[in-house]
Structures are given as structure tokens and as C-alpha cells.
C-alpha atoms as a PDB file:
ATOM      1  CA  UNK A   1       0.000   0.000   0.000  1.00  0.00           C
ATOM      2  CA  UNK A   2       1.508   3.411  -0.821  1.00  0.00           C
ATOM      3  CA  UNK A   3       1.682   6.261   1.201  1.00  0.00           C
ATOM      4  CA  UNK A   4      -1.008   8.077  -0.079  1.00  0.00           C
ATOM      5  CA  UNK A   5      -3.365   5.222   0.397  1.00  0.00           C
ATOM      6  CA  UNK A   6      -2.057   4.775   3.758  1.00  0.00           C
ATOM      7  CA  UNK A   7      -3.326   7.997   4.277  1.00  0.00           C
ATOM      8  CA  UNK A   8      -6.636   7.981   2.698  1.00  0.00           C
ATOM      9  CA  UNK A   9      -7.232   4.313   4.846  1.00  0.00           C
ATOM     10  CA  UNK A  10      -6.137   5.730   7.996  1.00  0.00           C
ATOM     11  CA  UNK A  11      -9.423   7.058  10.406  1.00  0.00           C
ATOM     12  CA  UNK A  12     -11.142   3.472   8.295  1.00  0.00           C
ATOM     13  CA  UNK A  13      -8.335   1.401  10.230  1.00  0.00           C
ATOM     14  CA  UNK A  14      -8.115   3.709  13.410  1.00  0.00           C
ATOM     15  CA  UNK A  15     -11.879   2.641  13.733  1.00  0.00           C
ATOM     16  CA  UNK A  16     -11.656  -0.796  12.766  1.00  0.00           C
ATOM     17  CA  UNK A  17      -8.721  -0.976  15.747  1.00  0.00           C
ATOM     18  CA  UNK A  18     -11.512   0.016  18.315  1.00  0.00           C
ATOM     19  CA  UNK A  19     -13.119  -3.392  17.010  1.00  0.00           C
ATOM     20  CA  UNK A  20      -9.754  -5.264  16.870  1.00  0.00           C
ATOM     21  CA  UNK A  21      -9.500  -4.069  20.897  1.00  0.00           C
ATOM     22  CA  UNK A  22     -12.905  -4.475  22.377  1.00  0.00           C
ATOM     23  CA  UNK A  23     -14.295  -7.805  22.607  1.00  0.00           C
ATOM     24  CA  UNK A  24     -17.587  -8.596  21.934  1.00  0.00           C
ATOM     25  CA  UNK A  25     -19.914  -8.477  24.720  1.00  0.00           C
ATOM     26  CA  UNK A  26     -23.510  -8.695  23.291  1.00  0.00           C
ATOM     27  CA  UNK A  27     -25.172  -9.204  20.524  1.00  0.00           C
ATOM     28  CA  UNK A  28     -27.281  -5.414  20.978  1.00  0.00           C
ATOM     29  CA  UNK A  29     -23.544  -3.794  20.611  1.00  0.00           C
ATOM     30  CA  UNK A  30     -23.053  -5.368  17.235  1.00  0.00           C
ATOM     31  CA  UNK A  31     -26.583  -4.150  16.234  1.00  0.00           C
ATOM     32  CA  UNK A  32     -25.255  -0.793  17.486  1.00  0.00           C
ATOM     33  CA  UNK A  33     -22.426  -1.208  15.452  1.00  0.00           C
ATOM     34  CA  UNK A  34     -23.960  -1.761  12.253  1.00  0.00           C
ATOM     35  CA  UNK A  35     -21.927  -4.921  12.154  1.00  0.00           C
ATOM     36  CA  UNK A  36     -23.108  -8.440  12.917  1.00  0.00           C
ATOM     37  CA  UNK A  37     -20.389 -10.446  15.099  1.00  0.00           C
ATOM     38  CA  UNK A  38     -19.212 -12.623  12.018  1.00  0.00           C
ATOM     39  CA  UNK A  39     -18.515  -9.607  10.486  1.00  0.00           C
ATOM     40  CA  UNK A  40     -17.207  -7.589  13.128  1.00  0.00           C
ATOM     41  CA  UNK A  41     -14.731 -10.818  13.631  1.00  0.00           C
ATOM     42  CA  UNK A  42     -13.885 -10.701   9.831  1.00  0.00           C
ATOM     43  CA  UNK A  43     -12.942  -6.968  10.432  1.00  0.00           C
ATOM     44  CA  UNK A  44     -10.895  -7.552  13.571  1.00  0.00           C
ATOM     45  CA  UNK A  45      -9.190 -10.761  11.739  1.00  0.00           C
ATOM     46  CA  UNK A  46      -8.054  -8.130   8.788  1.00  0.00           C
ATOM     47  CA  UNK A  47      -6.815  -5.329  10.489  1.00  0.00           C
ATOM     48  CA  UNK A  48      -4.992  -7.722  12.588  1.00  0.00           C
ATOM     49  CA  UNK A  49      -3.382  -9.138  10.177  1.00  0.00           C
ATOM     50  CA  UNK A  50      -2.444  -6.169   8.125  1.00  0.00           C
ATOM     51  CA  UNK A  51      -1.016  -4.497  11.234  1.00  0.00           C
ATOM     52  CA  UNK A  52       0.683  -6.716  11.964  1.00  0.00           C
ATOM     53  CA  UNK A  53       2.246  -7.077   8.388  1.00  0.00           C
ATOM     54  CA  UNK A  54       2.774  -3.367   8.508  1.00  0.00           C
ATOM     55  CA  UNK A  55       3.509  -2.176  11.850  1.00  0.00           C
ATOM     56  CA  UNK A  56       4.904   1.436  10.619  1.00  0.00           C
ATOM     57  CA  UNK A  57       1.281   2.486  10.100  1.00  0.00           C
ATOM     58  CA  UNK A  58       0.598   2.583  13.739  1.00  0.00           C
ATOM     59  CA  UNK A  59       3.995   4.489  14.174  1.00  0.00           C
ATOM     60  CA  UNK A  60       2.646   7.065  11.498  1.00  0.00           C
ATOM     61  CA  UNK A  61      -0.602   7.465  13.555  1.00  0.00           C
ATOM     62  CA  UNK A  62       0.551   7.774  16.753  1.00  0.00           C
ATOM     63  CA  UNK A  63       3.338  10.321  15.385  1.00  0.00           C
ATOM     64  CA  UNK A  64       0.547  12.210  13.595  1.00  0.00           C
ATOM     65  CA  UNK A  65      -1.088  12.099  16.772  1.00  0.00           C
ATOM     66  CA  UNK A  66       1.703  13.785  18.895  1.00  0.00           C
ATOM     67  CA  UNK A  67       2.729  16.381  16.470  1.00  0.00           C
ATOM     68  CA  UNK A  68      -1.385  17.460  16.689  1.00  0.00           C
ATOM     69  CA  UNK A  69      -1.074  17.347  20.833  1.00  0.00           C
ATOM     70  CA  UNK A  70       2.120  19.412  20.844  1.00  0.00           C
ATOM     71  CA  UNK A  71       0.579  21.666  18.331  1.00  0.00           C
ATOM     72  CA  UNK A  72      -2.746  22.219  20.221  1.00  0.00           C
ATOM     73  CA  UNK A  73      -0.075  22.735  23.736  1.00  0.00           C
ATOM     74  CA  UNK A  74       1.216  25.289  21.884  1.00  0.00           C
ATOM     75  CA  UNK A  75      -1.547  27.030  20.965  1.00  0.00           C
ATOM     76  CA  UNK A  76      -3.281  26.700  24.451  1.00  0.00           C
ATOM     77  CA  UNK A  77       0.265  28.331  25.772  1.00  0.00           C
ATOM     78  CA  UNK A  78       0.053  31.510  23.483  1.00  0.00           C
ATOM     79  CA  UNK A  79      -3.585  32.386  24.571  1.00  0.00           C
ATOM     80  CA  UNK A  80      -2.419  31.712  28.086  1.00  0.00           C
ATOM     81  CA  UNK A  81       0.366  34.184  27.571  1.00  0.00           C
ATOM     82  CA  UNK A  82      -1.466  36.599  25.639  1.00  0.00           C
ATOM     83  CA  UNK A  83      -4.305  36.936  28.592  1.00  0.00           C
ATOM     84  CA  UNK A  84      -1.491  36.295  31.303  1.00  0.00           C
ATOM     85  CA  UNK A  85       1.082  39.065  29.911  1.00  0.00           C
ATOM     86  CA  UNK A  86       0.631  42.039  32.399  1.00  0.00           C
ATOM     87  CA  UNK A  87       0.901  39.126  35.256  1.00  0.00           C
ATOM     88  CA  UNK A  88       3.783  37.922  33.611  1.00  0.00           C
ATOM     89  CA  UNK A  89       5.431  41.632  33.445  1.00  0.00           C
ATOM     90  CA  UNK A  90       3.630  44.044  35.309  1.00  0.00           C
ATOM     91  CA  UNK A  91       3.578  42.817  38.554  1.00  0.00           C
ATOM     92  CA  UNK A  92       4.713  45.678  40.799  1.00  0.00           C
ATOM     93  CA  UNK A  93       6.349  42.882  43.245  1.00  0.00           C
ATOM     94  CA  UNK A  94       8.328  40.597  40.763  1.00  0.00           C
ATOM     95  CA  UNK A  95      11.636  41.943  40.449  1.00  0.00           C
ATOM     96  CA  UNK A  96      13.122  43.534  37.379  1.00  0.00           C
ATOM     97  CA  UNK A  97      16.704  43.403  36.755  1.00  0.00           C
ATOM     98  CA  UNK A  98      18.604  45.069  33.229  1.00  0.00           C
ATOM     99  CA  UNK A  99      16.648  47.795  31.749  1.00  0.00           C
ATOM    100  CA  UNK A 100      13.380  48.354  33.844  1.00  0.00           C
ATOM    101  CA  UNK A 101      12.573  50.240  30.247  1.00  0.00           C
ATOM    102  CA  UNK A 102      13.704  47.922  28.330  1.00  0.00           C
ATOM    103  CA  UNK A 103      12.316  47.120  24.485  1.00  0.00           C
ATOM    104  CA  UNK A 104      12.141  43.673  24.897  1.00  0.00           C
ATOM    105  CA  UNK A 105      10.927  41.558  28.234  1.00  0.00           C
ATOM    106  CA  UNK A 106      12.363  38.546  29.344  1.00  0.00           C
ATOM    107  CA  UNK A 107      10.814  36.615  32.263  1.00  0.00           C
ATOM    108  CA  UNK A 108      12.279  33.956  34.281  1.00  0.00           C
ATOM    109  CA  UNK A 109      11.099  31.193  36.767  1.00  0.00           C
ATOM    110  CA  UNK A 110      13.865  29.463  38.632  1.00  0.00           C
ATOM    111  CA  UNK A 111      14.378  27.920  41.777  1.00  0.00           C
ATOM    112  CA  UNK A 112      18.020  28.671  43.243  1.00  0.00           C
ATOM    113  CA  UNK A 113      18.480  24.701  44.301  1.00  0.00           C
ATOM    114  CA  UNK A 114      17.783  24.147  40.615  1.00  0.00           C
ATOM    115  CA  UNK A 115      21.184  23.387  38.767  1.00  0.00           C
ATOM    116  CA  UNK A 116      20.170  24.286  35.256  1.00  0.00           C
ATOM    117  CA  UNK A 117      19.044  27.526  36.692  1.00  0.00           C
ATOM    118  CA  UNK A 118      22.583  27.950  38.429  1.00  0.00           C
ATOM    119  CA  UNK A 119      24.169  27.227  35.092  1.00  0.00           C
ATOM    120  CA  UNK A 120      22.441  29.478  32.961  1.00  0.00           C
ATOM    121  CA  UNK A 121      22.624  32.781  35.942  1.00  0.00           C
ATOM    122  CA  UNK A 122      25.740  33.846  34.241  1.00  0.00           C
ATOM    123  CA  UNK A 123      24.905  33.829  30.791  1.00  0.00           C
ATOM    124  CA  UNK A 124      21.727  35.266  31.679  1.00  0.00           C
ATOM    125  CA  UNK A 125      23.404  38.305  33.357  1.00  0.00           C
ATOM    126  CA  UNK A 126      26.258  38.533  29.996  1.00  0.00           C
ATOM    127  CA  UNK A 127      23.017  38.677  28.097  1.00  0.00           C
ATOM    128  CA  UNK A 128      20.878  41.618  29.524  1.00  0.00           C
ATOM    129  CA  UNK A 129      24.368  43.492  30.311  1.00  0.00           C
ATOM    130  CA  UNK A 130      25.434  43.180  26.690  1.00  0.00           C
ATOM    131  CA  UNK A 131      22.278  44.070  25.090  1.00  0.00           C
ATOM    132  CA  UNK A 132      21.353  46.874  27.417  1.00  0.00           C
ATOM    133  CA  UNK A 133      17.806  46.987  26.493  1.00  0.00           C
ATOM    134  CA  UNK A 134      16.447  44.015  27.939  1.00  0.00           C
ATOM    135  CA  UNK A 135      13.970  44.336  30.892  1.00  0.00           C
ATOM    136  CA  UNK A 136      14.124  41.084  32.604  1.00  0.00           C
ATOM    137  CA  UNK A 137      11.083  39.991  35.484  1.00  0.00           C
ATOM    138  CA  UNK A 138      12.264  37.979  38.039  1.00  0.00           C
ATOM    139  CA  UNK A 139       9.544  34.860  39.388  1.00  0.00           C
ATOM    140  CA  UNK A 140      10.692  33.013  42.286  1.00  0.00           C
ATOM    141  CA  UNK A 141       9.371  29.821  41.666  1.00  0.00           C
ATOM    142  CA  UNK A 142      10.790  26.973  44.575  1.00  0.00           C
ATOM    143  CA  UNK A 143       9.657  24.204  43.640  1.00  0.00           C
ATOM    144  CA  UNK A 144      12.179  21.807  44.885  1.00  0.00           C
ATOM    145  CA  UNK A 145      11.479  21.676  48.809  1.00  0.00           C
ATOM    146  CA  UNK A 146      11.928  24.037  51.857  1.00  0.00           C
ATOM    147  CA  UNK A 147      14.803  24.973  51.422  1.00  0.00           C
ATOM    148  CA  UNK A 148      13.736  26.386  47.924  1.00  0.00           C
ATOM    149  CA  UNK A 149      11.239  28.362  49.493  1.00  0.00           C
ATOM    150  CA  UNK A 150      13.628  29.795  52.408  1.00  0.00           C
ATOM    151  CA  UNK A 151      16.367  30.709  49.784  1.00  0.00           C
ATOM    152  CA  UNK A 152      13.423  32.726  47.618  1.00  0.00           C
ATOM    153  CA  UNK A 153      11.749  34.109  50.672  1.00  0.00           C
ATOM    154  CA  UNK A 154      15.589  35.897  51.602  1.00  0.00           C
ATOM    155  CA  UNK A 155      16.055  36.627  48.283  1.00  0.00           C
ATOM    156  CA  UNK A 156      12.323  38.654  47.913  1.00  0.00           C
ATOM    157  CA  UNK A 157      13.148  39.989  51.466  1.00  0.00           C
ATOM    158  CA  UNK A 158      16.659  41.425  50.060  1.00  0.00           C
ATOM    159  CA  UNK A 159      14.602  43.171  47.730  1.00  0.00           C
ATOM    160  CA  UNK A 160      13.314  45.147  50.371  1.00  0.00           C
ATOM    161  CA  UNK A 161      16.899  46.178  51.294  1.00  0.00           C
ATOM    162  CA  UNK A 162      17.990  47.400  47.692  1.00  0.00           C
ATOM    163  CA  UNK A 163      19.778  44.062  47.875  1.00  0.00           C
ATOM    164  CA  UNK A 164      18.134  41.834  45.006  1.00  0.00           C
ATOM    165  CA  UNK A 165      20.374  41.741  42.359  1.00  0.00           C
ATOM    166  CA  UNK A 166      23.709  40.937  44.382  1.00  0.00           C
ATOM    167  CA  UNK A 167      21.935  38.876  46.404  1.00  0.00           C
ATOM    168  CA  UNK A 168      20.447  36.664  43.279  1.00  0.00           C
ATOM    169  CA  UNK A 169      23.738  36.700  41.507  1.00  0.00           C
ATOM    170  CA  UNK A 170      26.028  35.263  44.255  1.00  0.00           C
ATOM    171  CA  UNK A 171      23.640  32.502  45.770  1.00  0.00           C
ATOM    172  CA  UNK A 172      23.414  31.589  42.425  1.00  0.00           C
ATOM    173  CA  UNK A 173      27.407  31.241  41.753  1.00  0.00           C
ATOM    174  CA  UNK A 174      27.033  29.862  45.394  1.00  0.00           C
ATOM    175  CA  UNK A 175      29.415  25.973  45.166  1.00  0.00           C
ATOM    176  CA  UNK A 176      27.540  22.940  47.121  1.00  0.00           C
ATOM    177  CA  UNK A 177      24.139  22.495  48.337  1.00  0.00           C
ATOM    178  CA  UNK A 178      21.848  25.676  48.709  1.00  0.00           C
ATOM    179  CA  UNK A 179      20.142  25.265  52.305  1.00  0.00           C
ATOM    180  CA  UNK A 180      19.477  28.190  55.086  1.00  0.00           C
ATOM    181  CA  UNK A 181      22.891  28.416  56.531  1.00  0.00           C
ATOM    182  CA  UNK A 182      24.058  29.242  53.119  1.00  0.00           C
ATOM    183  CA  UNK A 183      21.222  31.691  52.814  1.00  0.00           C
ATOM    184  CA  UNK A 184      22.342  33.876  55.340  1.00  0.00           C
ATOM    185  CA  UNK A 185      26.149  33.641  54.854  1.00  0.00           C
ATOM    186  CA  UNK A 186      25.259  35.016  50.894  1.00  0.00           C
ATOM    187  CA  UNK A 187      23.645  37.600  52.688  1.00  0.00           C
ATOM    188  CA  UNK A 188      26.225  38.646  55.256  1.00  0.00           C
ATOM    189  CA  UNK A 189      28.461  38.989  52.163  1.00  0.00           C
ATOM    190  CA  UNK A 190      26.225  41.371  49.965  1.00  0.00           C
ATOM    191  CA  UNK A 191      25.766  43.317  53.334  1.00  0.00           C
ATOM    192  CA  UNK A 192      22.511  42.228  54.101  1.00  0.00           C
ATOM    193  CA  UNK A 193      20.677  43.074  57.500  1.00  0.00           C
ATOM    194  CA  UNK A 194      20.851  39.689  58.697  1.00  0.00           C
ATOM    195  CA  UNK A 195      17.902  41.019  61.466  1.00  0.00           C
ATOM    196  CA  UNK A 196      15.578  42.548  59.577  1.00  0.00           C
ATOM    197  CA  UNK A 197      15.493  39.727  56.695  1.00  0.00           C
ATOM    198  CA  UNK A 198      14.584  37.231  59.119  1.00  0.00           C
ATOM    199  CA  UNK A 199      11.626  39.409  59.805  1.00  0.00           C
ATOM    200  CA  UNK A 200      10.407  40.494  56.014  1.00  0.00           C
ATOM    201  CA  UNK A 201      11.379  36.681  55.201  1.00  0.00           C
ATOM    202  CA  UNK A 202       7.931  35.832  57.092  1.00  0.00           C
ATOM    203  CA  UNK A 203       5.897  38.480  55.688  1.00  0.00           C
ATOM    204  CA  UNK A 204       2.642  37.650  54.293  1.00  0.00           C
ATOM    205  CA  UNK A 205       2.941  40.163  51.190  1.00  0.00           C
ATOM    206  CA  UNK A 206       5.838  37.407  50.244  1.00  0.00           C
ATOM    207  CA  UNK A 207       4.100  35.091  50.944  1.00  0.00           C
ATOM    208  CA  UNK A 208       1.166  36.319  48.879  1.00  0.00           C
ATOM    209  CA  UNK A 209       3.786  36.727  45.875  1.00  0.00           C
ATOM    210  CA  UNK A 210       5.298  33.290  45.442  1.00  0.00           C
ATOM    211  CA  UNK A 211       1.501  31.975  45.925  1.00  0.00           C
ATOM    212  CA  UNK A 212       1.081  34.158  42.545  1.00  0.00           C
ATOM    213  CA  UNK A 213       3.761  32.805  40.646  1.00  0.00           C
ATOM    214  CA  UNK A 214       2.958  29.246  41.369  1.00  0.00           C
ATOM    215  CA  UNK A 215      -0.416  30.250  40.093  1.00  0.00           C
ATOM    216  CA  UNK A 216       0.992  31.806  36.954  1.00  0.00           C
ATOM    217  CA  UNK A 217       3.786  28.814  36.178  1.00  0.00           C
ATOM    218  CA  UNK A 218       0.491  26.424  37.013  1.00  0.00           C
ATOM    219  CA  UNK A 219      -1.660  28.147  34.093  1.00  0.00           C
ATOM    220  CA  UNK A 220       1.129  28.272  31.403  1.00  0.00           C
ATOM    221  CA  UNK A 221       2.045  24.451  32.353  1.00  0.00           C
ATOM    222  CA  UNK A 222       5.314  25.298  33.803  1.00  0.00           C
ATOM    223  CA  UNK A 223       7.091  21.899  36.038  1.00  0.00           C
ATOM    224  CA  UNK A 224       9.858  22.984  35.725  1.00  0.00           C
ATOM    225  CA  UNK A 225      13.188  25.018  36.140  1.00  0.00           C
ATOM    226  CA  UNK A 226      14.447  27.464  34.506  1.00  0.00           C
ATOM    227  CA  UNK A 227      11.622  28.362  32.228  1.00  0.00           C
ATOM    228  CA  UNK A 228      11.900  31.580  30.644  1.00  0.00           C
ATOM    229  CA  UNK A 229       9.186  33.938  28.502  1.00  0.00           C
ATOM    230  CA  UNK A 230      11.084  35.519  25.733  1.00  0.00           C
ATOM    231  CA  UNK A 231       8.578  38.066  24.345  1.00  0.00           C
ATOM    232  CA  UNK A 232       5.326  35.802  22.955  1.00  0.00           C
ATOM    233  CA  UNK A 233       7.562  32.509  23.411  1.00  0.00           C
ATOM    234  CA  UNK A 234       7.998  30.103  26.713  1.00  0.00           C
ATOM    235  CA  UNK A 235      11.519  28.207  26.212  1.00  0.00           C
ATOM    236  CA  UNK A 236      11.590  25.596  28.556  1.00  0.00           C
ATOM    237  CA  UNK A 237      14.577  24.539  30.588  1.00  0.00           C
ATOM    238  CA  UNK A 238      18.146  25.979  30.461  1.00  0.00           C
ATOM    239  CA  UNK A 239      19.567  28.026  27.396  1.00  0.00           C
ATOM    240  CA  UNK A 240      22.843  28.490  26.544  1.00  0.00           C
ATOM    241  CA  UNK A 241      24.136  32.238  25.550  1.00  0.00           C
ATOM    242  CA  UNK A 242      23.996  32.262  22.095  1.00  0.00           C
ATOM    243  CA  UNK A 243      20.668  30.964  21.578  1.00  0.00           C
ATOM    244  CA  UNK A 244      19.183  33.680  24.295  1.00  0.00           C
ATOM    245  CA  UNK A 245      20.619  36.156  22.294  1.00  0.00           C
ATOM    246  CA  UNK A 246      19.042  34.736  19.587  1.00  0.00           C
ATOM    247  CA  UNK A 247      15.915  34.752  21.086  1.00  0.00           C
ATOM    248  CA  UNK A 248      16.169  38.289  22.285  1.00  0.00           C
ATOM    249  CA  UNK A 249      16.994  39.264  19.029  1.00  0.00           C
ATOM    250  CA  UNK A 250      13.782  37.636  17.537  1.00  0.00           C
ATOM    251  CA  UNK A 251      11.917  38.867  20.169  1.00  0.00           C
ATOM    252  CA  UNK A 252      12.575  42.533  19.276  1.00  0.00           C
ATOM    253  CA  UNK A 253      11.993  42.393  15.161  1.00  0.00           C
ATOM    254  CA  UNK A 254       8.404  40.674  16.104  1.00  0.00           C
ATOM    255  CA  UNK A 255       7.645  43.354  17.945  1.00  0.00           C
ATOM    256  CA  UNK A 256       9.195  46.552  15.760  1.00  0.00           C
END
């Protein structure tokens, strides 16, 4: 059978399958059918046989079926960011880091025990530094246990203290494990008020905040870390330099 008859006998043996799979159970379902069971039998018997004489054709289907799920994903995620975009950027809580006027907007969830995020901090920063026109949102997002949350907690409470940025950067070039002791000797360094980001570190406005993001990263099927919006586009998982550049670079001609 050529391909283009593959084609054209496709949804015919996609149906007949359901017979091939379901066993008979009564004669009233193969009234309902349309079949009677010696037929229904002689239909099974045939697309048994020719499936399994040409296994590729379920291969084709299911791949046909895959590429139409990631394609309807992807659709579902531009609506999502389209009706989610002043959440994504606007929020007067999330931190912005580069140029808070910048032309193009880059958004980032990460968790700082997350060692894709780690690896792709510095980059990042080269990035937004080189371009000088990026405005990039910052989204806590711990998703990998307490400590997760602690380390974005002192990181949103170093906000308060003018102290985001440095703070970010050097718990994320931070060597080992990332736990609450390392927490606050990142933020002795950076010249953090150790007292007073124990306190804001509780605070139910930050609390309020990562409940938002895990809201937002929920509705745009984020799981993961890092996850990045790069103008209309989410780009999953970590991204080397030249290919964020890239992306930046598409980013702004879309939108000129």
C-alpha cells in the first residue's frame, strides 16, 4: 500500500482498531455497530493481520497524533500568555533586573536549588548586560522543597533592602548544596541586614507573591526550572548564551 493510500485508509483502520481491541460483549452492541459479530470478527481478523504485516502504520498514527497534541499545547500556551502578559510583566512585586525600560521583556522562573538555573545565571546576566535593552522579570518559583522556598523568601526579602540583584547573583554562583545556613552567609556577604530579613522573610505580602507565581507557572504548564518567557515565546529549561541572544533578538523584530 503506498503512502497516499495509507493515508486515505487511515481514520477506516483507526476505527476498525476500536473493534480489533474491544471484545464482543452482546449481541445489541453489534446491532449498534452496524456490524453483525461474524462480520465484526472478519474486520478484527483483517486489520490484525495487516497491522501486523505493517507495523509502521501505527507508528505514522501515533506520530501524527503527537505532532497534533504538541501543536494544540502550543496554541493553548500563546492564549495563556497573551491573557497572562501584564501578570507575567507588570507585577509591581516581581523583580526587574537590566533595563526596567527595556524594548524587549524577558521573564524567568527558577528555583536557586535548581542546577540548570545555576548554570544558565551567568549567561543570563552577559546577556541583559550586553544588550542593554532588555527588561528582565524575576519569578521566584521553589519548587524543589523548603529549602527552595527559604532561599526565595531571603532573596524577595533582600529586595526590600535594595539588595536583590547581588543577592540573586552570588547565591546563584554559590558551590555545594543551597540550604538556610548558606542563605544567610550570601547575605552577610552582599551586606545584608541579617535582622531585619529574618523578619520580612515571614511576611505575608511574600508570601502572597510566590503563591502568585505558582499560580501563573500552574496556568502556562510550567514543572519545571528554569523556564523563561522571551517576548510571545515560553523556552523551557536551560539556554545556553547564544541561543538567548538569539531569542532576544527575535523577540525585538516581532515586535518593531
Amino acid at each position: 500500500m503506498n503512502k497516499a493510500i495509507r493515508h486515505a485508509a487511515l481514520p477506516l483502520l483507526l476505527a476498525a482498531c476500536l473493534l480489533v481491541s474491544t471484545p464482543l460483549e452482546s449481541q445489541q452492541q453489534s446491532i449498534a455497530s452496524g456490524f453483525e459479530p461474524a462480520q465484526e470478527q472478519a474486520i478484527r481478523d483483517i486489520v490484525r493481520d495487516y497491522l501486523i504485516a505493517h507495523p509502521e502504520i501505527l507508528i505514522e498514527a501515533l506520530t501524527k497524533y503527537q505532532e497534533q497534541q504538541r501543536l494544540a499545547a502550543d496554541e493553548r500556551r500563546r492564549k495563556s500568555l497573551k491573557a497572562l502578559r501584564a501578570d507575567l510583566t507588570e507585577d509591581p512585586d516581581s523583580p526587574v533586573l537590566g533595563n526596567t525600560n527595556g524594548d524587549v521583556v524577558l521573564v524567568e522562573f527558577f528555583d536557586y536549588r535548581c542546577p540548570y538555573c545555576r548554570t544558565v545565571a551567568e549567561p543570563l546576566r552577559k546577556a541583559i548586560t550586553s544588550d542593554g535593552n532588555v527588561r528582565l522579570v524575576m519569578k521566584e518559583f521553589p519548587i524543589l522543597g523548603p529549602e527552595s522556598v527559604a532561599a526565595a523568601r531571603a532573596a524577595l526579602a533582600a529586595a526590600r533592602q535594595g539588595r536583590y540583584e547581588e543577592f540573586h547573583f552570588a547565591l546563584m554562583a554559590t558551590k555545594g548544596q543551597i540550604n538556610e545556613a548558606t542563605v544567610m552567609t550570601v547575605a552577610r556577604q552582599v551586606g545584608i541586614d541579617i535582622d531585619r530579613l529574618k523578619i520580612d522573610m515571614g511576611s505575608a505580602e511574600i508570601s502572597a507573591m510566590l503563591d502568585r507565581n505558582m499560580r501563573l507557572a500552574q496556568a502556562l504548564d510550567i514543572g519545571g526550572t528554569p523556564a523563561f518567557v522571551i517576548g510571545d515565546e515560553l523556552v523551557p529549561g536551560a539556554i545556553e548564551l547564544e541561543q538567548l541572544e538569539q531569542k532576544i533578538a527575535e523577540a525585538r523584530a516581532k515586535s518593531s
